[in-house]
N, C-alpha and C. Protein backbone atom coordinates (compact mmCIF):
# COMPACT_ATOMS: atom_id res chain seq x y z
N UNK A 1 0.80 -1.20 0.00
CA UNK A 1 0.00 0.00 0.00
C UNK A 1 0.85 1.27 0.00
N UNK A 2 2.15 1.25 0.74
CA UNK A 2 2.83 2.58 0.68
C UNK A 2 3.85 2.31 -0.19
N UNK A 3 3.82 1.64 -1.40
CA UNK A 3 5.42 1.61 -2.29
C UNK A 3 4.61 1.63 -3.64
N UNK A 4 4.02 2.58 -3.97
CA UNK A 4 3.35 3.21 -5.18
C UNK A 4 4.37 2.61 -6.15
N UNK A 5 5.42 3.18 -6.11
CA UNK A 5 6.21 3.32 -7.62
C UNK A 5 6.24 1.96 -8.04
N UNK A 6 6.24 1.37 -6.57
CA UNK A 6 6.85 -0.30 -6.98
C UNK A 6 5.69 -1.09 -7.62
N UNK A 7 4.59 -0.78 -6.90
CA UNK A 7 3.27 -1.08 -7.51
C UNK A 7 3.15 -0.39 -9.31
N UNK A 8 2.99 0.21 -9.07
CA UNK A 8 3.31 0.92 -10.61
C UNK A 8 4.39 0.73 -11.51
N UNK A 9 5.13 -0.24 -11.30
CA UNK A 9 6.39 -0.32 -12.14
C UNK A 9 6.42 -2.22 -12.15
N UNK A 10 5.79 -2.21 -11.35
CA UNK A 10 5.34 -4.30 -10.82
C UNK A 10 6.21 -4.98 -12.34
N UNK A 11 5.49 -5.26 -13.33
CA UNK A 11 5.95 -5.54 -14.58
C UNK A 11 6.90 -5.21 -15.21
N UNK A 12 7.94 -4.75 -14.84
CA UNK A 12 9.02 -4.74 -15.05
C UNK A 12 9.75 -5.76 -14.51
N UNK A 13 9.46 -5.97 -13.42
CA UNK A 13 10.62 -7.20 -12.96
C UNK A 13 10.06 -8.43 -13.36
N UNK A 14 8.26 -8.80 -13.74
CA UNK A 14 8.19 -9.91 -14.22
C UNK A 14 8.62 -10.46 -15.51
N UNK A 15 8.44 -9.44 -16.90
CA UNK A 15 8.76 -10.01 -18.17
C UNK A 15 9.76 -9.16 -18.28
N UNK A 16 10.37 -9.49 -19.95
CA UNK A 16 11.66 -9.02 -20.46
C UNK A 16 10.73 -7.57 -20.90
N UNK A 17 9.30 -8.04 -21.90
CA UNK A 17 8.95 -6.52 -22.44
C UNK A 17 7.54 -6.62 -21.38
N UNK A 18 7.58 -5.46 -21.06
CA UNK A 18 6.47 -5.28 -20.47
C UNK A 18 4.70 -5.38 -21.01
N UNK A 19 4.20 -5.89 -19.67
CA UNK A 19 2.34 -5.67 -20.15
C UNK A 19 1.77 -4.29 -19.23
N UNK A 20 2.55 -3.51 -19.11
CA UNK A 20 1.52 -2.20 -18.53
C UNK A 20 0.17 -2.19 -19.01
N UNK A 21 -0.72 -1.73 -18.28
CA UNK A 21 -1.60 -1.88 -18.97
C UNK A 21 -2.35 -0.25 -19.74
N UNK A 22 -2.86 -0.69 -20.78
CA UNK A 22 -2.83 0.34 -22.01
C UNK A 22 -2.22 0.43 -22.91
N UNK A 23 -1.10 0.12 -22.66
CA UNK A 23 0.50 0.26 -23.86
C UNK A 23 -0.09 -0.14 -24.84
N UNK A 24 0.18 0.49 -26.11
CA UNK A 24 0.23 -0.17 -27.61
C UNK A 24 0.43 -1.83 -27.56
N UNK A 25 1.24 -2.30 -27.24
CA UNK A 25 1.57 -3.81 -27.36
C UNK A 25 0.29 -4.49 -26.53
N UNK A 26 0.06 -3.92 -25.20
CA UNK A 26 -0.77 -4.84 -24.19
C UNK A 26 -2.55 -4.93 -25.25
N UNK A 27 -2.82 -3.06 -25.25
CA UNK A 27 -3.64 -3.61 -26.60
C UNK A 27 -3.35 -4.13 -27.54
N UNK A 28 -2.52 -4.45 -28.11
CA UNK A 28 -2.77 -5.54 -29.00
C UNK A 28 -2.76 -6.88 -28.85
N UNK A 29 -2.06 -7.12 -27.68
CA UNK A 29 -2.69 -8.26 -27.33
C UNK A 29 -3.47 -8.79 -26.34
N UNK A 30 -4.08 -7.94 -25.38
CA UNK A 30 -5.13 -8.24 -24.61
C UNK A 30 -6.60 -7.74 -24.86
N UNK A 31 -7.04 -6.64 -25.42
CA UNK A 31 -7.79 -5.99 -25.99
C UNK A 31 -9.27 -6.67 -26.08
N UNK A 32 -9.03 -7.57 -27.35
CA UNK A 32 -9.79 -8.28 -28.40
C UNK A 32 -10.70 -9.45 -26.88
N UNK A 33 -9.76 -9.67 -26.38
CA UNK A 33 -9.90 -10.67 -25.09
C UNK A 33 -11.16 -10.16 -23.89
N UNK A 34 -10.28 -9.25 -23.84
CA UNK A 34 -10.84 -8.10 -22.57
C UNK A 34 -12.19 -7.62 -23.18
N UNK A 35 -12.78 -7.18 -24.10
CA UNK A 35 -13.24 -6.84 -24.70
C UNK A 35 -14.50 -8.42 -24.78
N UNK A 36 -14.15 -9.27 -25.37
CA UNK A 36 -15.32 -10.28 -25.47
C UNK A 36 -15.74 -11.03 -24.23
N UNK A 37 -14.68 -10.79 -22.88
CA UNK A 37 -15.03 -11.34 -21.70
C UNK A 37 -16.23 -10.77 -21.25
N UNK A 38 -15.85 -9.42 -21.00
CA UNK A 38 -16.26 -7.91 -21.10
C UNK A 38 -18.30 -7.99 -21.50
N UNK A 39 -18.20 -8.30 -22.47
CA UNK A 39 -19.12 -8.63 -22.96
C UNK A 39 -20.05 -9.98 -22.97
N UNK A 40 -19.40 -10.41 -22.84
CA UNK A 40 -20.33 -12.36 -22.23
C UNK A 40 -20.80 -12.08 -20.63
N UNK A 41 -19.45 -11.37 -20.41
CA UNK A 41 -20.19 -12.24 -19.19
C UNK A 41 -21.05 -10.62 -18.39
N UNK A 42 -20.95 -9.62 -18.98
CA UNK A 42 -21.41 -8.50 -18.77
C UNK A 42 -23.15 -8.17 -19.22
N UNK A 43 -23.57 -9.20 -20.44
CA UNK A 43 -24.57 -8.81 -20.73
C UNK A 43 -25.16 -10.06 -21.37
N UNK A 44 -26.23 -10.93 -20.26
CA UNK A 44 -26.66 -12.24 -20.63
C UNK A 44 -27.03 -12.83 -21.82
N UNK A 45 -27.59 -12.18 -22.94
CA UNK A 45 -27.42 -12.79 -23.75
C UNK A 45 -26.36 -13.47 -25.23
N UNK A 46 -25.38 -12.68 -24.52
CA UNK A 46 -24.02 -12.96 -24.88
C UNK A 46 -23.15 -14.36 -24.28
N UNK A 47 -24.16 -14.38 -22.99
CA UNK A 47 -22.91 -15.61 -22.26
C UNK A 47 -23.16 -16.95 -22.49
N UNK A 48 -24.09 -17.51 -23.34
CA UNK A 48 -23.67 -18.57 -23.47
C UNK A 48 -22.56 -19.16 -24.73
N UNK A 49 -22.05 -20.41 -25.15
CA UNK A 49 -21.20 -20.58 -25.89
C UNK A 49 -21.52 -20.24 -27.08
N UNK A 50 -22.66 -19.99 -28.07
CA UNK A 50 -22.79 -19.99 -29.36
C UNK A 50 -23.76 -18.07 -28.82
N UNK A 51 -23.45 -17.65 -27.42
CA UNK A 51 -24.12 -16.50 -27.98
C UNK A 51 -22.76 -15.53 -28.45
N UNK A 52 -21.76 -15.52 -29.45
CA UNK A 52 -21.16 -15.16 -30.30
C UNK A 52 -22.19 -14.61 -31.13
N UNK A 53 -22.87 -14.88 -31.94
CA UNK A 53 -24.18 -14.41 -32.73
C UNK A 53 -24.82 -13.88 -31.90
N UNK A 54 -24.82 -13.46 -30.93
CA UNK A 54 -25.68 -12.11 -30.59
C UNK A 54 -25.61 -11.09 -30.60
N UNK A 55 -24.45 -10.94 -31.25
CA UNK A 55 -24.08 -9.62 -31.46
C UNK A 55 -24.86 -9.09 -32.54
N UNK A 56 -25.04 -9.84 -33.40
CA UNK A 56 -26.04 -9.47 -34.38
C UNK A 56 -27.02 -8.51 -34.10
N UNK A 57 -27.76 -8.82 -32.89
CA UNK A 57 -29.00 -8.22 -32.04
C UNK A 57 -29.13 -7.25 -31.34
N UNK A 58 -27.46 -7.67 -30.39
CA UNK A 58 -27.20 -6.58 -29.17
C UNK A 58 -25.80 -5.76 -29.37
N UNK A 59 -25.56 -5.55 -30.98
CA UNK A 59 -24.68 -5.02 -31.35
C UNK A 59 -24.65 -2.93 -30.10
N UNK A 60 -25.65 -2.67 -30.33
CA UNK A 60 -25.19 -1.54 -29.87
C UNK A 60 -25.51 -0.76 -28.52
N UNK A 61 -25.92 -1.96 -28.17
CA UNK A 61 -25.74 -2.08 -26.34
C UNK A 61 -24.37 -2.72 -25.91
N UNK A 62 -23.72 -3.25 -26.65
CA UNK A 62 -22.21 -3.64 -26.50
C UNK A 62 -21.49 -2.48 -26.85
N UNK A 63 -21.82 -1.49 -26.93
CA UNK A 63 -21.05 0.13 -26.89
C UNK A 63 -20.43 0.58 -25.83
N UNK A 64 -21.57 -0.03 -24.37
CA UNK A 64 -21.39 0.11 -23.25
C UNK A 64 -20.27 -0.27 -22.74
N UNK A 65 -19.60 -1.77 -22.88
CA UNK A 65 -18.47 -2.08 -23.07
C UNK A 65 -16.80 -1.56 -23.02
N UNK A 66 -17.32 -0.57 -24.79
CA UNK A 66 -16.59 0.08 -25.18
C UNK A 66 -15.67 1.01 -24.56
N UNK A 67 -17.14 2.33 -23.52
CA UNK A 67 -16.99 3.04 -23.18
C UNK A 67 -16.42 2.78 -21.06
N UNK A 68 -16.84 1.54 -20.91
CA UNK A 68 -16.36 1.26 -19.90
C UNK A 68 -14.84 1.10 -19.82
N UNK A 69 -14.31 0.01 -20.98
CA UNK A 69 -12.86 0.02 -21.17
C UNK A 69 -12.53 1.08 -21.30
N UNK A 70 -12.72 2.33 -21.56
CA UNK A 70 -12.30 3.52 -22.32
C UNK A 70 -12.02 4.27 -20.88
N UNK A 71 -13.40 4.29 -20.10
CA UNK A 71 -12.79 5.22 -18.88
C UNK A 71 -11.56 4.80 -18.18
N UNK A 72 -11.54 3.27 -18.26
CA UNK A 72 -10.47 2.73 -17.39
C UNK A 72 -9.31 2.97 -17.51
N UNK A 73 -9.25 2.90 -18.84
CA UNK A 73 -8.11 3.46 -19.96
C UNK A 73 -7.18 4.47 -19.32
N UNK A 74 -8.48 5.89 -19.35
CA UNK A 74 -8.54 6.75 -18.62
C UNK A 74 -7.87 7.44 -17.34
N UNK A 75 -8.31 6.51 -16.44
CA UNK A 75 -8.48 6.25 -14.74
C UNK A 75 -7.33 5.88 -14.52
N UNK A 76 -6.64 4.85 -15.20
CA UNK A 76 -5.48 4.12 -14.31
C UNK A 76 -4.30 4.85 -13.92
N UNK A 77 -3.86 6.24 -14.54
CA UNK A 77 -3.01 6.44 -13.87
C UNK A 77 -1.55 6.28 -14.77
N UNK A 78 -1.73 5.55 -15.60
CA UNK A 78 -0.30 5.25 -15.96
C UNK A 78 0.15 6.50 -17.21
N UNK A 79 -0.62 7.03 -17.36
CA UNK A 79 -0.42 8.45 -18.72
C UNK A 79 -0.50 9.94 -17.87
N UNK A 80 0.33 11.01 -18.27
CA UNK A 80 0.22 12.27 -17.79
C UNK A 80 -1.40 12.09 -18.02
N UNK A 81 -2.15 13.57 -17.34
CA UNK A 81 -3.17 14.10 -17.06
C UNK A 81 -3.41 14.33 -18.41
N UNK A 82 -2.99 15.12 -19.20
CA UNK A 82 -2.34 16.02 -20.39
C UNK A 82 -2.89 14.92 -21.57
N UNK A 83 -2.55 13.50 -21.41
CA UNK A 83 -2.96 12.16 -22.44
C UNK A 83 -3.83 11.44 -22.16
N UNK A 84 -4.39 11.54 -21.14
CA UNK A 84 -5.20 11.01 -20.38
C UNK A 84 -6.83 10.82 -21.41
N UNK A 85 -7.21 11.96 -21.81
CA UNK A 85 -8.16 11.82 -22.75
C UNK A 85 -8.22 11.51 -23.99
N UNK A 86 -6.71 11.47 -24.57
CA UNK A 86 -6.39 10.76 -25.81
C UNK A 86 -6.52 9.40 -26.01
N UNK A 87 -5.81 8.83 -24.56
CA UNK A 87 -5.75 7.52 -24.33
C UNK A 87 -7.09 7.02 -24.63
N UNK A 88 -8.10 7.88 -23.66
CA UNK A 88 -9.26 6.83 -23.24
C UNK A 88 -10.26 6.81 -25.03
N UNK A 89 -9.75 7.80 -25.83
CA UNK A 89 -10.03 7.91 -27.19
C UNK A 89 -10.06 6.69 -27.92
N UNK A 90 -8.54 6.74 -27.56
CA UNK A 90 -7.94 5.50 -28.54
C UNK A 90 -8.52 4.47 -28.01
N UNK A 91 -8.41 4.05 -26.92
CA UNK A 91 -9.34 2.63 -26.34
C UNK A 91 -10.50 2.44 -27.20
N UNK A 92 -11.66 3.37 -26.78
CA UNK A 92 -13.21 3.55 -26.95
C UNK A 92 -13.04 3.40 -28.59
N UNK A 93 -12.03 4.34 -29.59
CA UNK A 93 -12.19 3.83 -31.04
C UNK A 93 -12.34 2.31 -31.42
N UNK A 94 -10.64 1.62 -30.43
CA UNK A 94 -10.23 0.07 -30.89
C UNK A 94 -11.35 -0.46 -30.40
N UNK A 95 -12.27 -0.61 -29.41
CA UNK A 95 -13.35 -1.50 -28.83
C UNK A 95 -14.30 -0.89 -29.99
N UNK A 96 -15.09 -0.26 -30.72
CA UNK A 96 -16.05 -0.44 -31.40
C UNK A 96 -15.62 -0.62 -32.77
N UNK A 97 -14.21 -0.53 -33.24
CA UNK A 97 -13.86 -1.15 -34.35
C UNK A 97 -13.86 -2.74 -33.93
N UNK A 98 -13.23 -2.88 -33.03
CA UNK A 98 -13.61 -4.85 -32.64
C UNK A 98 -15.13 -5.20 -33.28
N UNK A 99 -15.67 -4.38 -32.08
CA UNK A 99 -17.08 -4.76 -32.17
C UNK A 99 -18.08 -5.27 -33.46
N UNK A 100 -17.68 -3.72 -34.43
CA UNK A 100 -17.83 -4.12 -35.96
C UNK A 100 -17.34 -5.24 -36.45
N UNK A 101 -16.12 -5.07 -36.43
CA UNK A 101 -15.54 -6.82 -36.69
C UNK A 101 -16.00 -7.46 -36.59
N UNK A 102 -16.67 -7.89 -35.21
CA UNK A 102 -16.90 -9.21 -34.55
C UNK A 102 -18.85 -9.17 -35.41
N UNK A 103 -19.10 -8.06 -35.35
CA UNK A 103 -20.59 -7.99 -36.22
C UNK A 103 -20.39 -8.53 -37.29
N UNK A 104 -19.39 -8.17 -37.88
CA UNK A 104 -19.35 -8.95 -39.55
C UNK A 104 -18.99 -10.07 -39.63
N UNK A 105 -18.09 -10.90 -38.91
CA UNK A 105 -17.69 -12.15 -38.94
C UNK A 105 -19.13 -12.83 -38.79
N UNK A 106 -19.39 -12.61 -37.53
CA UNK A 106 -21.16 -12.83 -36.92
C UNK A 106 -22.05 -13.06 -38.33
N UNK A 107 -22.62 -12.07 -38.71
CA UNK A 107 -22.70 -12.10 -40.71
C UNK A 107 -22.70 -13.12 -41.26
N UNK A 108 -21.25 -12.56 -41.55
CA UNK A 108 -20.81 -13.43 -42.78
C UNK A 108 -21.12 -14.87 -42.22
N UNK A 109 -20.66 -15.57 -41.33
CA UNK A 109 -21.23 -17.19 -40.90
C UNK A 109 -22.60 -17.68 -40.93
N UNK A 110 -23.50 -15.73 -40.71
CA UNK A 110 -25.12 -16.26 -40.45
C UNK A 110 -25.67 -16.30 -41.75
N UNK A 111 -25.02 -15.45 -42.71
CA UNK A 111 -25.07 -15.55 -43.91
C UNK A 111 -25.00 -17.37 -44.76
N UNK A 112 -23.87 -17.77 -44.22
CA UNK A 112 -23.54 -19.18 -44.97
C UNK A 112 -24.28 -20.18 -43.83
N UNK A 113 -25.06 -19.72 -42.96
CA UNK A 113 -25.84 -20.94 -42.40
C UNK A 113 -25.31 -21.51 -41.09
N UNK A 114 -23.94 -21.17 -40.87
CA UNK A 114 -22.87 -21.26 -39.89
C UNK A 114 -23.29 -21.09 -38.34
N UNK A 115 -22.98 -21.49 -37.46
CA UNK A 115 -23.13 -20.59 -35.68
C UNK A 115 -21.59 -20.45 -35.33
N UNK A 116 -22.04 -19.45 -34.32
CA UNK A 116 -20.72 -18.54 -34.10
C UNK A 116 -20.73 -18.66 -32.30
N UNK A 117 -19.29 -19.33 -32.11
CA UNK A 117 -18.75 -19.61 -30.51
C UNK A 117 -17.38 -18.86 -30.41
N UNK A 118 -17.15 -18.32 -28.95
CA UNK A 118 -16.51 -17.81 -28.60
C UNK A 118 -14.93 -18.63 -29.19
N UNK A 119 -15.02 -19.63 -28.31
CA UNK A 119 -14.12 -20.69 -28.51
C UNK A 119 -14.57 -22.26 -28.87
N UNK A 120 -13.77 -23.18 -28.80
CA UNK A 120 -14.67 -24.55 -29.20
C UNK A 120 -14.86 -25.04 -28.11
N UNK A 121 -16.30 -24.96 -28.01
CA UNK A 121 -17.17 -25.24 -26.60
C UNK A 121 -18.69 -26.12 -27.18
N UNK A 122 -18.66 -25.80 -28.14
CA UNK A 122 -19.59 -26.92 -28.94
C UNK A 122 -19.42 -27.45 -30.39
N UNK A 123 -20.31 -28.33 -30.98
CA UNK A 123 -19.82 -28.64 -32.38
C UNK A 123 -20.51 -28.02 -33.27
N UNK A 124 -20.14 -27.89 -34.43
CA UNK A 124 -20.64 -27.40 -36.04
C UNK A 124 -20.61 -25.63 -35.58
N UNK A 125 -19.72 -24.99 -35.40
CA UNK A 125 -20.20 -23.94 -35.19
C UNK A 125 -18.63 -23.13 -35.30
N UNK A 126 -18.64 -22.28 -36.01
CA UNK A 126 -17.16 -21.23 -36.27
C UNK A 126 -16.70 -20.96 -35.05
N UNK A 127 -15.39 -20.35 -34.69
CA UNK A 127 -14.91 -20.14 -32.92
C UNK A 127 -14.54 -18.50 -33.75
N UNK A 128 -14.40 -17.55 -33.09
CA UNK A 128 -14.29 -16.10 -32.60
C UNK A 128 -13.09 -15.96 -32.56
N UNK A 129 -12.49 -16.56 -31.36
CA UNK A 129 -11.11 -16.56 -30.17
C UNK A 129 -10.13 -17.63 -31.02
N UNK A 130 -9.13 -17.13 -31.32
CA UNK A 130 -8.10 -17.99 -31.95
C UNK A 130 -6.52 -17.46 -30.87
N UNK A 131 -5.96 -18.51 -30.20
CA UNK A 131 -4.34 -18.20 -30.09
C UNK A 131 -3.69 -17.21 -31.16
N UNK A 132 -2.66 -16.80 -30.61
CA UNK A 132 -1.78 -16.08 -31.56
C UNK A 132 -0.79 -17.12 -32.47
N UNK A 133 -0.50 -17.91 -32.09
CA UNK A 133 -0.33 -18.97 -33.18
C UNK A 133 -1.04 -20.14 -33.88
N UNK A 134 -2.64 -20.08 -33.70
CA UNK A 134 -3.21 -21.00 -34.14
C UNK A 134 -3.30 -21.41 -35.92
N UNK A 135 -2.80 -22.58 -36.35
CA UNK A 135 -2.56 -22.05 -37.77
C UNK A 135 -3.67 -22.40 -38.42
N UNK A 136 -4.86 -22.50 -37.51
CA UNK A 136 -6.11 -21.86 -38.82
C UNK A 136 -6.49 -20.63 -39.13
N UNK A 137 -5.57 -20.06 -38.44
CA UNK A 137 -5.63 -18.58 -38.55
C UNK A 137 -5.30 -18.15 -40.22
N UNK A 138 -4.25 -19.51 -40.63
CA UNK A 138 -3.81 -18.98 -42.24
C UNK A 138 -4.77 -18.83 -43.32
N UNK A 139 -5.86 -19.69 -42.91
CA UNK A 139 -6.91 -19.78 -43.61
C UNK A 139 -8.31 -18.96 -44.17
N UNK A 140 -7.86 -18.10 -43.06
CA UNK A 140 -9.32 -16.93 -42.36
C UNK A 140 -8.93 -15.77 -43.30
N UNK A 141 -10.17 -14.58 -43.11
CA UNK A 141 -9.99 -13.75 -44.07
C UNK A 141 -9.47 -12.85 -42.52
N UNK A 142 -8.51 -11.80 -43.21
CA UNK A 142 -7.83 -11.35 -42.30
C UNK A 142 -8.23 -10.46 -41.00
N UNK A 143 -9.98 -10.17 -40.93
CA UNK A 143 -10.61 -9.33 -39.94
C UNK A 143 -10.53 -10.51 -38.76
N UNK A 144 -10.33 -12.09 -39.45
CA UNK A 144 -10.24 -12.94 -38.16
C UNK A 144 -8.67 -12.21 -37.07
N UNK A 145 -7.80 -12.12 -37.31
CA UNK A 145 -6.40 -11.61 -36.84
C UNK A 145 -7.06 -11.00 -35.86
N UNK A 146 -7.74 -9.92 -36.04
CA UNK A 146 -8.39 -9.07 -35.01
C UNK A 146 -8.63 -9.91 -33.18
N UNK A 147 -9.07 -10.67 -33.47
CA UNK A 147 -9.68 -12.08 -32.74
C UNK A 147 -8.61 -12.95 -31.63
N UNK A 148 -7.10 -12.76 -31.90
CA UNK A 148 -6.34 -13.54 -31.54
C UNK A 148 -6.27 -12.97 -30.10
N UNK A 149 -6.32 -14.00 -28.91
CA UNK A 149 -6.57 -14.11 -27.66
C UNK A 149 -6.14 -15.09 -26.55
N UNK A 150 -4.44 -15.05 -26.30
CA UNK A 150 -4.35 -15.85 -25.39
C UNK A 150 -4.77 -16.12 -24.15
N UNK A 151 -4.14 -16.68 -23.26
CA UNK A 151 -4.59 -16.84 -21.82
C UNK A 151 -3.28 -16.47 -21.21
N UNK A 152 -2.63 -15.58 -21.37
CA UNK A 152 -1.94 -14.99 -20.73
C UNK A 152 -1.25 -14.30 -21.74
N UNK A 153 -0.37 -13.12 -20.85
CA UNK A 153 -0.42 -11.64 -21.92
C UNK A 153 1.38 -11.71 -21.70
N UNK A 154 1.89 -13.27 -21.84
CA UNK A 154 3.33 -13.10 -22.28
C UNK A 154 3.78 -12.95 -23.43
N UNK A 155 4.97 -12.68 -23.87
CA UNK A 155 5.35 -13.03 -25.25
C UNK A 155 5.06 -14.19 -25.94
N UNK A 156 4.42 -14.04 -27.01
CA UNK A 156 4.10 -15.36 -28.26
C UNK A 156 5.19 -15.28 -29.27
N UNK A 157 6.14 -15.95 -29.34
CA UNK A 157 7.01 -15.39 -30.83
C UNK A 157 7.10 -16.94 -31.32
N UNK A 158 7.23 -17.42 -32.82
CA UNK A 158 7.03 -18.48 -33.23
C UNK A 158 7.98 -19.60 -32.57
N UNK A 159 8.25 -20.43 -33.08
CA UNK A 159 8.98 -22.08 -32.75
C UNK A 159 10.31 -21.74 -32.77
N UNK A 160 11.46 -21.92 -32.27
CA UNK A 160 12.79 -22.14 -32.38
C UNK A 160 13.38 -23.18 -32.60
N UNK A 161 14.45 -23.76 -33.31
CA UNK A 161 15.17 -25.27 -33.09
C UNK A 161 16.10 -24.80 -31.80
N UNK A 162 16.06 -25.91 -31.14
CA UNK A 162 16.72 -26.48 -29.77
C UNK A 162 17.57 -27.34 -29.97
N UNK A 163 19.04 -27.65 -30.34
CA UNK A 163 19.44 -28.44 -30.27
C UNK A 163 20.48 -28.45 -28.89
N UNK A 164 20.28 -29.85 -28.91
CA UNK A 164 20.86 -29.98 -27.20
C UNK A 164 21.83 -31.23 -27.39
N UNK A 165 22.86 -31.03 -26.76
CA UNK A 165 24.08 -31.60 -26.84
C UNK A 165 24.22 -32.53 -25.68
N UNK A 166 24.43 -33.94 -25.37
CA UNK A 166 24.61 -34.48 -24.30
C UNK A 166 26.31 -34.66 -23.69
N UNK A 167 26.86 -35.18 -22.99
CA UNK A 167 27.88 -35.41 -22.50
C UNK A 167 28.59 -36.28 -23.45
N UNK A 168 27.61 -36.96 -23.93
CA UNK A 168 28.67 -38.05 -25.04
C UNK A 168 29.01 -37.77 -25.65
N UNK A 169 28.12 -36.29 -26.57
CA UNK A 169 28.37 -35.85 -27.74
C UNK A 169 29.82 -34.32 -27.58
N UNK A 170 30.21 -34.80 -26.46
CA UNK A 170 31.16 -34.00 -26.25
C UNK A 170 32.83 -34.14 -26.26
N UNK A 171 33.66 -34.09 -27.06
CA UNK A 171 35.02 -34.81 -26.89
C UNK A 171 35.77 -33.95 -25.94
N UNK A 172 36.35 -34.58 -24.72
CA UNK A 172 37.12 -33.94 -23.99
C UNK A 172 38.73 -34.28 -24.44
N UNK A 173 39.30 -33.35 -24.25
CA UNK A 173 40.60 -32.97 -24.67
C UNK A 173 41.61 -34.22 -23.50
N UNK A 174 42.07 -35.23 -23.98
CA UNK A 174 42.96 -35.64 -23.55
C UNK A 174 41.96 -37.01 -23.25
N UNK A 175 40.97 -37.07 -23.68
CA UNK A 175 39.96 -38.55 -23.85
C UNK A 175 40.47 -39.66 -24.71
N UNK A 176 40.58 -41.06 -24.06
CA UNK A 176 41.42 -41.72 -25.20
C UNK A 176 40.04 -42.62 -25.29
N UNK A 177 40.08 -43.60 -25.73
CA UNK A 177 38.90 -44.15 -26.34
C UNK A 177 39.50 -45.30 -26.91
């Protein structure tokens, strides 16, 4: 309670790049997330698994949302006074551009006959929420990208080779054999 800065600076000592929250990076990758939780579980006919398609309906009562993330944006503290209303701008824009998004995907599936789930929580039905490396992502038309949503707000960077060397594979200098 009395070590503000330390509280305010917390994330720094956990990752290499930081998740402050607001930052350009944290929206982009927590956002889309925050935003559809935000919304399920904020306004009942959103919360069950296939109510993904309700947005169709309750597209602009999910504004509310918007503008809630936006004050928070706002509120927290982490921007001069001075940016403070820019910030909560930029939030409130990215949440109802989602929103649209997530209306048209909604669409386009109700269009082809399709149902629309958050994640895969039931069968025959499109998912919303994709990982940042999920590779059906290659497949999607690109407003899906919008969508990508881990379960935690560490770094995602692709696959590396690992090669690992054992003791055998090691010749020591003066080893006779």
């Amino acid at each position: 309670e009395r070590f503000i800065h330390y509280h305010e600076t917390f994330y720094r000592g956990v990752e290499a790049t930081s998740v402050t929250p607001f930052s350009p990076r944290a929206l982009d990758r927590g956002l889309a997330g925050t935003l559809i939780a935000l919304a399920r579980h904020g306004h009942p006919p959103m919360s069950p698994p296939l109510g993904a398609k309700a947005i169709l309906q309750e597209r602009t009562l999910l504004s509310k949302a918007s503008f809630s993330l936006a004050d928070r944006a706002r509120e927290h503290g982490g921007v001069p006074e001075s940016e403070a209303e820019a910030l909560r701008e930029k939030v409130r824009v990215r949440c109802e551009d989602l929103l649209d998004e997530w209306s048209q995907i909604a669409e386009d599936y109700h269009n082809q006959g399709i149902g629309l789930q958050y994640q895969v929580e039931v069968e025959k039905a499109q998912r919303l929420l994709y990982e940042f490396l999920n590779p059906e992502l290659s497949s999607k038309p690109p407003r899906h990208l919008t969508f990508r949503a881990n379960r935690s707000m560490r770094d995602v960077e692709a696959n590396v080779n690992l090669w690992l060397r054992t003791l055998d594979d090691i010749e020591v200098e003066g080893d006779e054999e």
